[in-house]
Protein backbone atom coordinates (compact mmCIF):
# COMPACT_ATOMS: atom_id res chain seq x y z
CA UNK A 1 129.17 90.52 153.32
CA UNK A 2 126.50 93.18 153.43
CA UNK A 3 125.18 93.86 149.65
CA UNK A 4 122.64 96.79 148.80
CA UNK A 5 120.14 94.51 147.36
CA UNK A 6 119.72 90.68 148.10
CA UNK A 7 118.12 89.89 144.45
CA UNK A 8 119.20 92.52 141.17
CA UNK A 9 117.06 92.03 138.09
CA UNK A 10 118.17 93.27 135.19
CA UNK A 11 115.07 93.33 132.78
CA UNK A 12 111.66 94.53 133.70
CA UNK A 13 109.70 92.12 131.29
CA UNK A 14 107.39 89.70 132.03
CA UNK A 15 109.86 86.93 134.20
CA UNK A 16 112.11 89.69 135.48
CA UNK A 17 109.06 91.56 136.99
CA UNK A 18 107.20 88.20 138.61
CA UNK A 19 110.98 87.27 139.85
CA UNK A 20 110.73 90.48 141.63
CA UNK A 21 107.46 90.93 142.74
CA UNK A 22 107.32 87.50 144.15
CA UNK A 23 110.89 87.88 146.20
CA UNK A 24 109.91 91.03 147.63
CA UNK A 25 106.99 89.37 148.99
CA UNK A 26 108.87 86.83 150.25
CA UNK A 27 110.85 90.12 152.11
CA UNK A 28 114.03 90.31 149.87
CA UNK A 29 115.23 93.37 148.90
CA UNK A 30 114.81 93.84 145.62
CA UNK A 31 115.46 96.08 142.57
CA UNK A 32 115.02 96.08 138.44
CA UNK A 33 116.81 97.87 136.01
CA UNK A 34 114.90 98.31 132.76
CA UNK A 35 116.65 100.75 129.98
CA UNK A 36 113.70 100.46 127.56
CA UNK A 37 110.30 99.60 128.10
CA UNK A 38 108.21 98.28 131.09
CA UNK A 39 106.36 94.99 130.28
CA UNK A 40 109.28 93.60 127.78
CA UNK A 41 108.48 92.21 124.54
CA UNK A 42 105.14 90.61 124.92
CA UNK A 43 103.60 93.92 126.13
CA UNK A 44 105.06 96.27 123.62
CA UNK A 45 105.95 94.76 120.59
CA UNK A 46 105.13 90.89 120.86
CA UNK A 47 101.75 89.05 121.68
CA UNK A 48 99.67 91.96 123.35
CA UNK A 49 100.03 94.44 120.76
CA UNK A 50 100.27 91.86 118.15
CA UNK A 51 97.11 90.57 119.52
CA UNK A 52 95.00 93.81 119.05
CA UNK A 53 96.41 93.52 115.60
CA UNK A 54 94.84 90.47 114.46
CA UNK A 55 91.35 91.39 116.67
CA UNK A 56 91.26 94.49 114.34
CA UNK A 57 92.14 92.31 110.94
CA UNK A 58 89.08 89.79 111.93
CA UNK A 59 86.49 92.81 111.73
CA UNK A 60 86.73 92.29 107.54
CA UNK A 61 85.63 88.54 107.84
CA UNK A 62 82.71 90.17 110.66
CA UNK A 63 81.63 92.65 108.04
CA UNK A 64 81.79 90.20 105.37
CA UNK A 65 79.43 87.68 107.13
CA UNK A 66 76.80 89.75 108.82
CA UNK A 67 75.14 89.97 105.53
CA UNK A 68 73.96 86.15 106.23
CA UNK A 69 72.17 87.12 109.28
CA UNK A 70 70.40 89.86 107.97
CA UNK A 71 72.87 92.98 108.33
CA UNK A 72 72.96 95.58 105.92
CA UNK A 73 76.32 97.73 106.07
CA UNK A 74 77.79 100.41 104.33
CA UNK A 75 81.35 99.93 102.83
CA UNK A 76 83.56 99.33 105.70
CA UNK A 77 86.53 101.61 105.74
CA UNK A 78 89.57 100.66 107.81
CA UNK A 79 92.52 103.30 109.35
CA UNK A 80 95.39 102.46 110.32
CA UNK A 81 96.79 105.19 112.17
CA UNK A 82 93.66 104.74 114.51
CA UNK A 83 94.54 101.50 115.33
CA UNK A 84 97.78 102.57 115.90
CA UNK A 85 96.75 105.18 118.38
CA UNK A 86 94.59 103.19 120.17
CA UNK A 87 97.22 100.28 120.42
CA UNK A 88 99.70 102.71 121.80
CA UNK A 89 97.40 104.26 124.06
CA UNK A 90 96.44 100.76 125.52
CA UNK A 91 100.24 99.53 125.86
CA UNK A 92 101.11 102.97 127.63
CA UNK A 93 98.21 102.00 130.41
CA UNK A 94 99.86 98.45 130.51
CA UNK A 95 103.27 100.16 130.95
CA UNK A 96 101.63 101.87 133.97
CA UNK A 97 100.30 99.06 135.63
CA UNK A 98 103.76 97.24 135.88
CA UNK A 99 105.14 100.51 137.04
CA UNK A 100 102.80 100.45 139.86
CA UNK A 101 103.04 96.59 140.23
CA UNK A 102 106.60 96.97 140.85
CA UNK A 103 107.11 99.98 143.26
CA UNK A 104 103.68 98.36 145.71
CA UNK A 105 105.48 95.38 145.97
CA UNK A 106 108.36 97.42 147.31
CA UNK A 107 110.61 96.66 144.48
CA UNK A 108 112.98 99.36 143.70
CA UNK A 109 112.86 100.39 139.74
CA UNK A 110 116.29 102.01 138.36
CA UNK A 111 115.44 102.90 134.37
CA UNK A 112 118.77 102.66 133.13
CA UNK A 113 120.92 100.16 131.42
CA UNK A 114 122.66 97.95 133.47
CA UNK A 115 126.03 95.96 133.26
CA UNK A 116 127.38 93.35 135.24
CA UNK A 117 130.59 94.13 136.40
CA UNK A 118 131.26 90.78 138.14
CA UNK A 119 129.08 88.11 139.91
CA UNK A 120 127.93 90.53 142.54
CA UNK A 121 127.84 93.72 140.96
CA UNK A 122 126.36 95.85 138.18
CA UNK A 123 126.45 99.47 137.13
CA UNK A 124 123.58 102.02 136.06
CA UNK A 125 124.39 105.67 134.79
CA UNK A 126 127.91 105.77 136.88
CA UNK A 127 126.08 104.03 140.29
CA UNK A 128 127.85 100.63 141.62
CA UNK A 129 125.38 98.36 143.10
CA UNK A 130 126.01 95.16 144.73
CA UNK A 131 123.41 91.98 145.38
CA UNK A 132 123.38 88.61 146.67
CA UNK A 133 121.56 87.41 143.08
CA UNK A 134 121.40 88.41 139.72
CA UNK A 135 118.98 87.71 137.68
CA UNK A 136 119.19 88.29 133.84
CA UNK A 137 116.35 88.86 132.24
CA UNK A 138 116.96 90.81 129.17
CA UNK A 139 114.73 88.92 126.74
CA UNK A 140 115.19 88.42 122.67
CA UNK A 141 115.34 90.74 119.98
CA UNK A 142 114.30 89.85 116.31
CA UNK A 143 117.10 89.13 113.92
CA UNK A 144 117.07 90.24 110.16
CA UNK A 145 119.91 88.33 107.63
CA UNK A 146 122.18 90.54 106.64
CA UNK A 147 122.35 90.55 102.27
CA UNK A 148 122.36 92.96 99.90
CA UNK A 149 119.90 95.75 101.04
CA UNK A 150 118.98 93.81 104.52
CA UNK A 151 118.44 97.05 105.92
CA UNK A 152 115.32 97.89 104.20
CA UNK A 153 113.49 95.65 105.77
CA UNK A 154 111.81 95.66 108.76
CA UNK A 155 111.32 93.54 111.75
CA UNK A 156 108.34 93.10 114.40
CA UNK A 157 109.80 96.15 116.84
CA UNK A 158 108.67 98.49 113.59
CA UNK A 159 105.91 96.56 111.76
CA UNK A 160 103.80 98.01 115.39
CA UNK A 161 104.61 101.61 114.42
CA UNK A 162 104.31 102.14 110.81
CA UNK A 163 103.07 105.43 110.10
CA UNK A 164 100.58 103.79 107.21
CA UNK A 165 99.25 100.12 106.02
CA UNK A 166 101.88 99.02 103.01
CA UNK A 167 99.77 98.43 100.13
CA UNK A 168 102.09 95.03 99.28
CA UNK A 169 103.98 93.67 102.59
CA UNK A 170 106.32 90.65 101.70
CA UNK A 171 106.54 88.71 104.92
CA UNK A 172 109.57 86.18 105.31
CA UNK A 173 109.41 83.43 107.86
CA UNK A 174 107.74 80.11 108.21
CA UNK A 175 107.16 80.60 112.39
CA UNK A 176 104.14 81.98 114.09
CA UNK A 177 105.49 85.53 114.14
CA UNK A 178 105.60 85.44 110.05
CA UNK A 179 102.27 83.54 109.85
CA UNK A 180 100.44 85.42 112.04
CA UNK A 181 101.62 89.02 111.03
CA UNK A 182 100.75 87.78 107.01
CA UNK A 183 97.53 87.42 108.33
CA UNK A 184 97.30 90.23 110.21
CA UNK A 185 98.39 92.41 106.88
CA UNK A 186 96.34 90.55 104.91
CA UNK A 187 93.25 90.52 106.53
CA UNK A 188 93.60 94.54 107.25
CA UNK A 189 93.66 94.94 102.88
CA UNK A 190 97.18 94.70 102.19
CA UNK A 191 98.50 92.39 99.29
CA UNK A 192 100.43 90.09 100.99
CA UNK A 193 102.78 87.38 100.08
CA UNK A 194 104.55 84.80 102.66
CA UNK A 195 107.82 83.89 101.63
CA UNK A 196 109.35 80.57 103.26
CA UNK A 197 112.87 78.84 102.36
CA UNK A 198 111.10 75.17 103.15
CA UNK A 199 108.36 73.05 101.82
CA UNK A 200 105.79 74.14 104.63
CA UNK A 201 105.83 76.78 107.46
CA UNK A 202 105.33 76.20 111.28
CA UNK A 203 108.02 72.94 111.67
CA UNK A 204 107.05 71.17 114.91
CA UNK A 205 103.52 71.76 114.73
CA UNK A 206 101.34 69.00 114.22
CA UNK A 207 102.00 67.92 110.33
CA UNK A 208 98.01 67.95 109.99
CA UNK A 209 97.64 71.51 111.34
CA UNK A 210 100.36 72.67 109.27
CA UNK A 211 98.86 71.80 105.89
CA UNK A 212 95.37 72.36 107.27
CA UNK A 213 96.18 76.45 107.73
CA UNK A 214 97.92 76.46 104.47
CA UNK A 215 94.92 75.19 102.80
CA UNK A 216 92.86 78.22 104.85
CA UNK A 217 95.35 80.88 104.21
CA UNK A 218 95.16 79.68 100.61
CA UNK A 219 90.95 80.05 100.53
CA UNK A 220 91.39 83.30 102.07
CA UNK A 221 93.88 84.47 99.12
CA UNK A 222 97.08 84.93 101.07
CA UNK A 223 99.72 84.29 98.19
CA UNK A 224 101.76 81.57 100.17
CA UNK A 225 105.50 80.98 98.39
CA UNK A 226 107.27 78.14 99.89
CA UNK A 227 110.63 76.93 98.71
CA UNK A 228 111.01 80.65 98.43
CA UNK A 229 114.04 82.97 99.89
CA UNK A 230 115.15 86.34 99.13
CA UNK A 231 118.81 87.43 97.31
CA UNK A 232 118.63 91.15 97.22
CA UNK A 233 116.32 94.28 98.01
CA UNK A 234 116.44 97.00 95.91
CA UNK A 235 115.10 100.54 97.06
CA UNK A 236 113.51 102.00 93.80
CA UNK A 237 113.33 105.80 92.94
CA UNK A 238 110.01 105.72 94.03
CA UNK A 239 110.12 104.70 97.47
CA UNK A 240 109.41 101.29 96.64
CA UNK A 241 111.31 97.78 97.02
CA UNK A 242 111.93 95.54 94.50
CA UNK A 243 112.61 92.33 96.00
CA UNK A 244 115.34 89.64 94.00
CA UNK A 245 114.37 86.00 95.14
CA UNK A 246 117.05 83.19 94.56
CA UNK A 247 115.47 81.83 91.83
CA UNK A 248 115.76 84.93 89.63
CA UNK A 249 111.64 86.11 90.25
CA UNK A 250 111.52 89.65 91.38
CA UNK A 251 108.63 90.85 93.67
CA UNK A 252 107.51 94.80 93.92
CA UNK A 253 106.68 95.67 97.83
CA UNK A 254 106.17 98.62 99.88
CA UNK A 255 107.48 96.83 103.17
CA UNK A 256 109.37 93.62 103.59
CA UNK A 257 108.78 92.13 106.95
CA UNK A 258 110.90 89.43 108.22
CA UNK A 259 110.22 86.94 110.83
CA UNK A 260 113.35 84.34 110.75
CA UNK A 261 114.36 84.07 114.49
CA UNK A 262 115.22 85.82 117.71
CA UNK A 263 118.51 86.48 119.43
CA UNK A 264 118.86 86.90 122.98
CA UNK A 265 119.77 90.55 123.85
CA UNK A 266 123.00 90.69 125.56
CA UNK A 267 124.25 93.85 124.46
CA UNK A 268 127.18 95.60 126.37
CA UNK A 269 125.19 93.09 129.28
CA UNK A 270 129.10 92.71 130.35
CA UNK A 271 128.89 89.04 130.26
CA UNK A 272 132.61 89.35 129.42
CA UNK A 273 133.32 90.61 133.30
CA UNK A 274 131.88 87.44 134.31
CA UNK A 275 132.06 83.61 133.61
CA UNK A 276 128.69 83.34 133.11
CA UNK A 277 128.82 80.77 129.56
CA UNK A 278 126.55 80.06 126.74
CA UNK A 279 125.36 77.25 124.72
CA UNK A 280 126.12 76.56 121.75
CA UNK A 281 123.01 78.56 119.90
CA UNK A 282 124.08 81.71 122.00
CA UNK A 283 121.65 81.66 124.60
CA UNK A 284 123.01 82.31 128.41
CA UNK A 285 123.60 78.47 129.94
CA UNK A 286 121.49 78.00 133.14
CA UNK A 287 121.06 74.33 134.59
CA UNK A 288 117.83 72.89 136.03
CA UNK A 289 117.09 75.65 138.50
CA UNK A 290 118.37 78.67 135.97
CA UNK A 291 121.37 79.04 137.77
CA UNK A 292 124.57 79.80 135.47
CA UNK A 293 127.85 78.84 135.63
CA UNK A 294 128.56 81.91 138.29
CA UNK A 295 126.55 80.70 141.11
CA UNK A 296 125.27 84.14 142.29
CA UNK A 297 123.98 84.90 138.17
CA UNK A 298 120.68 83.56 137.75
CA UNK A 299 118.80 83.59 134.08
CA UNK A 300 115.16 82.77 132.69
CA UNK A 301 113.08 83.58 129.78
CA UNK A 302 113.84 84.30 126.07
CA UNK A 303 117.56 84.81 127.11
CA UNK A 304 118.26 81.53 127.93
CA UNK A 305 116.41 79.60 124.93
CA UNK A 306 114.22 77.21 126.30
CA UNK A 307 110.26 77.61 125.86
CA UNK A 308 110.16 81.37 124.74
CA UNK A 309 106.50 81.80 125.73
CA UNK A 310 105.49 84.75 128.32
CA UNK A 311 103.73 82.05 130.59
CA UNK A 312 106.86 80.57 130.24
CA UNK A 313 109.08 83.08 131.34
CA UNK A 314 106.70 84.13 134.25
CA UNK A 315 106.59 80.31 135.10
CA UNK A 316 110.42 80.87 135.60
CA UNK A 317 110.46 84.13 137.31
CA UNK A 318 108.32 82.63 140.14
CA UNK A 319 111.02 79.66 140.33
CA UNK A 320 113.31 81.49 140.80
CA UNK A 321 111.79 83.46 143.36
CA UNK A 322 110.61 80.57 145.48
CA UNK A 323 113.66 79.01 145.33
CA UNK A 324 115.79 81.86 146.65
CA UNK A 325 113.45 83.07 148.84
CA UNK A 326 110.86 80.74 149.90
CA UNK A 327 112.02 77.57 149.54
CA UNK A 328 109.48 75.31 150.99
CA UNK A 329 107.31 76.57 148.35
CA UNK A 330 109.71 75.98 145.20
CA UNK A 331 108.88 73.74 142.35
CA UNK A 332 110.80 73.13 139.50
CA UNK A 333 108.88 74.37 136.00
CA UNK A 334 107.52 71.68 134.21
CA UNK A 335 108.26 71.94 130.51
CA UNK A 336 105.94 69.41 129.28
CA UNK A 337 102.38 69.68 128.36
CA UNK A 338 102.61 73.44 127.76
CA UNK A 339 99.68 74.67 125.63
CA UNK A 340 100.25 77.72 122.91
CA UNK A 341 98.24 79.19 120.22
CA UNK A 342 99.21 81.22 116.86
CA UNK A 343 97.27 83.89 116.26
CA UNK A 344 97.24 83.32 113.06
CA UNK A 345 93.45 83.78 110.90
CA UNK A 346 92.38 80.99 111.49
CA UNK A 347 94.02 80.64 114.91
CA UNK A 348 95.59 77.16 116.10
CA UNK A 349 95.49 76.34 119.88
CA UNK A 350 97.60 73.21 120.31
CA UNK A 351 98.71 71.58 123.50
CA UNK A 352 101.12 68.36 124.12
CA UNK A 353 102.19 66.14 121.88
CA UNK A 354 101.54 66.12 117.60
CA UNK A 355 101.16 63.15 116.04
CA UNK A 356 104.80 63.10 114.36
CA UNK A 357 106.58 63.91 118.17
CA UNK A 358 104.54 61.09 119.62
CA UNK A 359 105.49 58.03 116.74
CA UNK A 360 109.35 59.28 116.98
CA UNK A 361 108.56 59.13 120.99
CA UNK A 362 108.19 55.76 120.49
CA UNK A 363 104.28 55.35 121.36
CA UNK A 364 101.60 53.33 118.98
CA UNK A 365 98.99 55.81 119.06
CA UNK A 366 95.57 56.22 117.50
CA UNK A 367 94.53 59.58 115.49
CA UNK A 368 90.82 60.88 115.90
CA UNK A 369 90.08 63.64 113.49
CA UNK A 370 87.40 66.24 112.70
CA UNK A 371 86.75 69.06 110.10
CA UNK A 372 83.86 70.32 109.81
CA UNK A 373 82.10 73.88 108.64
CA UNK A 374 81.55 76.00 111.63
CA UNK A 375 77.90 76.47 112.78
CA UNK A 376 78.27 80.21 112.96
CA UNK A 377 79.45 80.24 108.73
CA UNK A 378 76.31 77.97 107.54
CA UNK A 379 74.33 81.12 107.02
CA UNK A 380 77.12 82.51 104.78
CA UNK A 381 79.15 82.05 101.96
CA UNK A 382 82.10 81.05 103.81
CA UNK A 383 83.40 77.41 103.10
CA UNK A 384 86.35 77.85 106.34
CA UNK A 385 86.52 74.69 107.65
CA UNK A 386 87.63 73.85 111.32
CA UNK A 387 90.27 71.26 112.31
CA UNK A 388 90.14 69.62 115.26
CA UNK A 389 92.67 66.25 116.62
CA UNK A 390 94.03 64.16 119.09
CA UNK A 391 96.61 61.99 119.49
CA UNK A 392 96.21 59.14 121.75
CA UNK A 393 98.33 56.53 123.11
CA UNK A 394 96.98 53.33 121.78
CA UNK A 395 98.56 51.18 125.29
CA UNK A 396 97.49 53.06 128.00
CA UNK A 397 94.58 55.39 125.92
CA UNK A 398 96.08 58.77 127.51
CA UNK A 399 95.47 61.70 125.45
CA UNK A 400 99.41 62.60 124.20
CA UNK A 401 98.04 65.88 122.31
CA UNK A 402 95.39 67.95 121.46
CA UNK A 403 95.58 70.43 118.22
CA UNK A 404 92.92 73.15 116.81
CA UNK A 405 92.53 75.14 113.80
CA UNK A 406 90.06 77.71 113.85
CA UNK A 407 87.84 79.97 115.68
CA UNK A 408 89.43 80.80 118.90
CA UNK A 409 91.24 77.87 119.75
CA UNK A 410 93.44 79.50 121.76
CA UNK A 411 90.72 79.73 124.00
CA UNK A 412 89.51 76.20 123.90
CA UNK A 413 93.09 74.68 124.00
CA UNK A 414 93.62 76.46 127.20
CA UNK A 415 90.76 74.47 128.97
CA UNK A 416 92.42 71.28 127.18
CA UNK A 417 95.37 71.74 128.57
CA UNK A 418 94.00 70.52 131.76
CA UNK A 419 92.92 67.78 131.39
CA UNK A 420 96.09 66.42 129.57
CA UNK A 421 98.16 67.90 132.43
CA UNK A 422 95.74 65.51 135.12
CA UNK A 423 96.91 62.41 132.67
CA UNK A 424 92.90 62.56 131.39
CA UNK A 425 92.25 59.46 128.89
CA UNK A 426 90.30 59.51 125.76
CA UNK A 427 87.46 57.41 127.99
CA UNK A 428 87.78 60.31 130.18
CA UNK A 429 86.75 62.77 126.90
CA UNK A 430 84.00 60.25 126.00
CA UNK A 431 82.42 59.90 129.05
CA UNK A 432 82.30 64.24 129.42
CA UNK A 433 79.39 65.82 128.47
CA UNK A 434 79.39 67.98 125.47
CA UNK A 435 78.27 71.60 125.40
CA UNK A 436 75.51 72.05 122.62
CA UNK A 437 75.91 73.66 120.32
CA UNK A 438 79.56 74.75 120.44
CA UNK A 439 82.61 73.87 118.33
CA UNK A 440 84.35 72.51 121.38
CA UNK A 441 82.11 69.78 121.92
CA UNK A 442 83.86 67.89 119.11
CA UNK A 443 86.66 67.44 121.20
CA UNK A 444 84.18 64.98 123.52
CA UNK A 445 82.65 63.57 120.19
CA UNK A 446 85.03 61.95 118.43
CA UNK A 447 84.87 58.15 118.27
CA UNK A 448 86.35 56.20 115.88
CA UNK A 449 90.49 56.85 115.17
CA UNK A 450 91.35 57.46 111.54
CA UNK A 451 94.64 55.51 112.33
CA UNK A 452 95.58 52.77 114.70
């Protein structure tokens, strides 16, 4: 059978747009239907814009500290809608460059929405096209509770286009999104409190990282509220919200942000015209090569609930593309050893195992430690302290994890993540020189294990 297109994306984010940039290098005939934005999530309301964010929150601890190395400033003012602007000017040029990434590779864009109307087909504004493959690759989209005066709040999507800065934000969550947007408010001058229903935010980090930020946040004034969840919002006459928790306390806000999960987005996707299946969490059902239970439907990224992590998805994408295309050149993705950071202020960079994951693994490991005051605060009246670990196997001395909190540790972490991936041991850190004076020679420093 002849079809118009050998591979159909639907979903011009981050793995739809490798998947198709890749394929139509490898000569397939390609095309991507994207009915909202070009770049997905992570370039318009997820970890670029989101980054800016917290790179314009920082400036206030900048300010705040140049006075220890002689600076004299003027009170600092900070604008919003500025920020704002500029952000949206920057993810507009972003949205350009995948436009032109997409049409030189020869990939044919339809903006429209598209639905599958069986395992071969999809329409777009009233056009029928057929392919060999689909892909899906339609991402997540945040989801809000719904309870009395739910729709008051607001989610990520509208946190990045608020007119003005809330005075008082209530941010709800205990993941990265919620911890590093309470910074991110915070640290721009809003009064900010982080609600969380558990004991302790960020489950399945790295126990010691988690109750190493708190104690940071907690320094920096961030109101943290665990064991805390909301009843009721109630809009008052003046515009404001007034905030019921479960335990009877009411909170006054201006905006009430809320960070507690992500559903994949298959809206009116017509998965009904298809026996493509999910899992039991909702997310599309792919097996090891992201093939679904219709052999033609392909899926990857936040849609199918694995690692939702753009180098993730893009990791996928190329997969996928290889293993349709170019097969001499496919490797499966491997999902272990994948480094992340939260963006959080302080930031964590963390990469393979944490301590808890590794005992429950089954290993007998030894824990090397270090906090410390960074060499850049001594001149200041900052007492941040930096947290730096790693988690060894005791048997064979491999490094099983390696966890950060503070000053860009997304960016040391990265450079980590490595060596763990080559297997290096903690010999292997010992015997590499240091760079002096940095905070990442600690890493290479540490000698004797707090626990065996």
């Amino acid at each position: 059978m002849t079809y118009d297109f050998d591979l159909f994306v639907i979903g011009a984010g981050s793995g739809g747009v490798r998947a198709a940039r890749f394929a139509a290098g490898y000569g397939a005939r390609v095309a991507v239907a994207e009915s909202r934005y070009l770049g997905g999530t992570c370039v318009n309301v997820g970890c670029v814009p989101k980054k800016l964010l917290v790179y314009g929150a920082h400036f206030a601890e900048d300010f705040e500290q140049a006075a220890g190395f002689g600076w004299s400033l003027g009170d600092a003012r900070f604008d919003w809608p500025t920020l704002i602007a500029n952000k949206n000017r920057e993810i507009q040029r972003l949205n350009g460059i995948y436009r032109n990434l997409l049409e030189s590779s020869g990939v044919t864009l339809l903006e429209g929405h598209a639905r599958l109307l069986d395992g071969h087909s999809v329409e777009l504004d009233g056009q029928r096209y057929s392919a060999k493959h689909i892909l899906i690759a339609t991402g997540g989209w945040p989801h809000i509770p719904e309870f009395p005066g739910s729709e008051h709040a607001i989610s990520s999507n509208e946190a990045f286009y608020l007119e003005q800065l809330p005075k008082r934000v209530l941010v709800v969550g205990g993941g990265y999104i919620a911890v590093e947007f309470a910074s991110i408010f915070h640290g721009l001058g809003a009064r900010t409190s982080l609600l969380y229903r558990r004991e302790l935010f960020l489950r399945g980090f790295d126990g010691a990282v988690r109750r190493h930020l708190r104690d940071e946040l907690g320094k920096r004034g961030l109101d943290l509220q665990f064991n805390s969840d909301i009843e009721r919002i109630d809009k008052q006459a003046d515009g404001s919200l007034l905030a019921t928790l479960q335990d009877g306390r009411t909170l006054a806000a201006d905006c009430v942000f809320y960070a507690t999960g992500r559903r994949p987005m298959l809206d009116n996707l017509g998965l009904e015209n298809t026996a493509v299946a999910l899992n039991d969490a909702g997310f599309i059902r792919v097996d090891e090569h992201f093939q679904t239970s219709v052999p033609s439907i392909l899926a990857i990224g936040d849609v199918i609930g694995r690692v939702q992590l753009t180098p993730v998805a893009l990791a996928e994408g190329m997969a996928v593309a290889r293993r349709l295309f170019k097969p001499e050149a496919y490797r499966r993705v491997d999902y272990q050893t994948i480094p992340t950071a939260v963006f959080s202020l302080p930031n964590i960079g963390t990469v393979g195992l944490s301590e808890e994951q590794a005992r429950a693994e089954g290993f007998e490991v030894q824990v090397y430690e270090s906090r410390f005051r960074p060499m850049k605060l001594t001149l200041t009246e900052c007492q941040e302290r930096t947290l730096m670990k790693l988690v060894v196997d005791a048997e064979t001395d491999r490094v099983l994890g390696c966890h950060m909190v503070g000053p860009e540790a997304g960016e040391i972490v990265q450079g980590l993540a490595v060596a763990l991936k080559a297997g290096a041991t903690k010999q292997v850190f010992d015997d590499t020189v240091g760079v002096h004076p940095t905070a990442a020679e600690e890493f290479v420093t540490m000698r004797t294990p707090i626990t065996v």
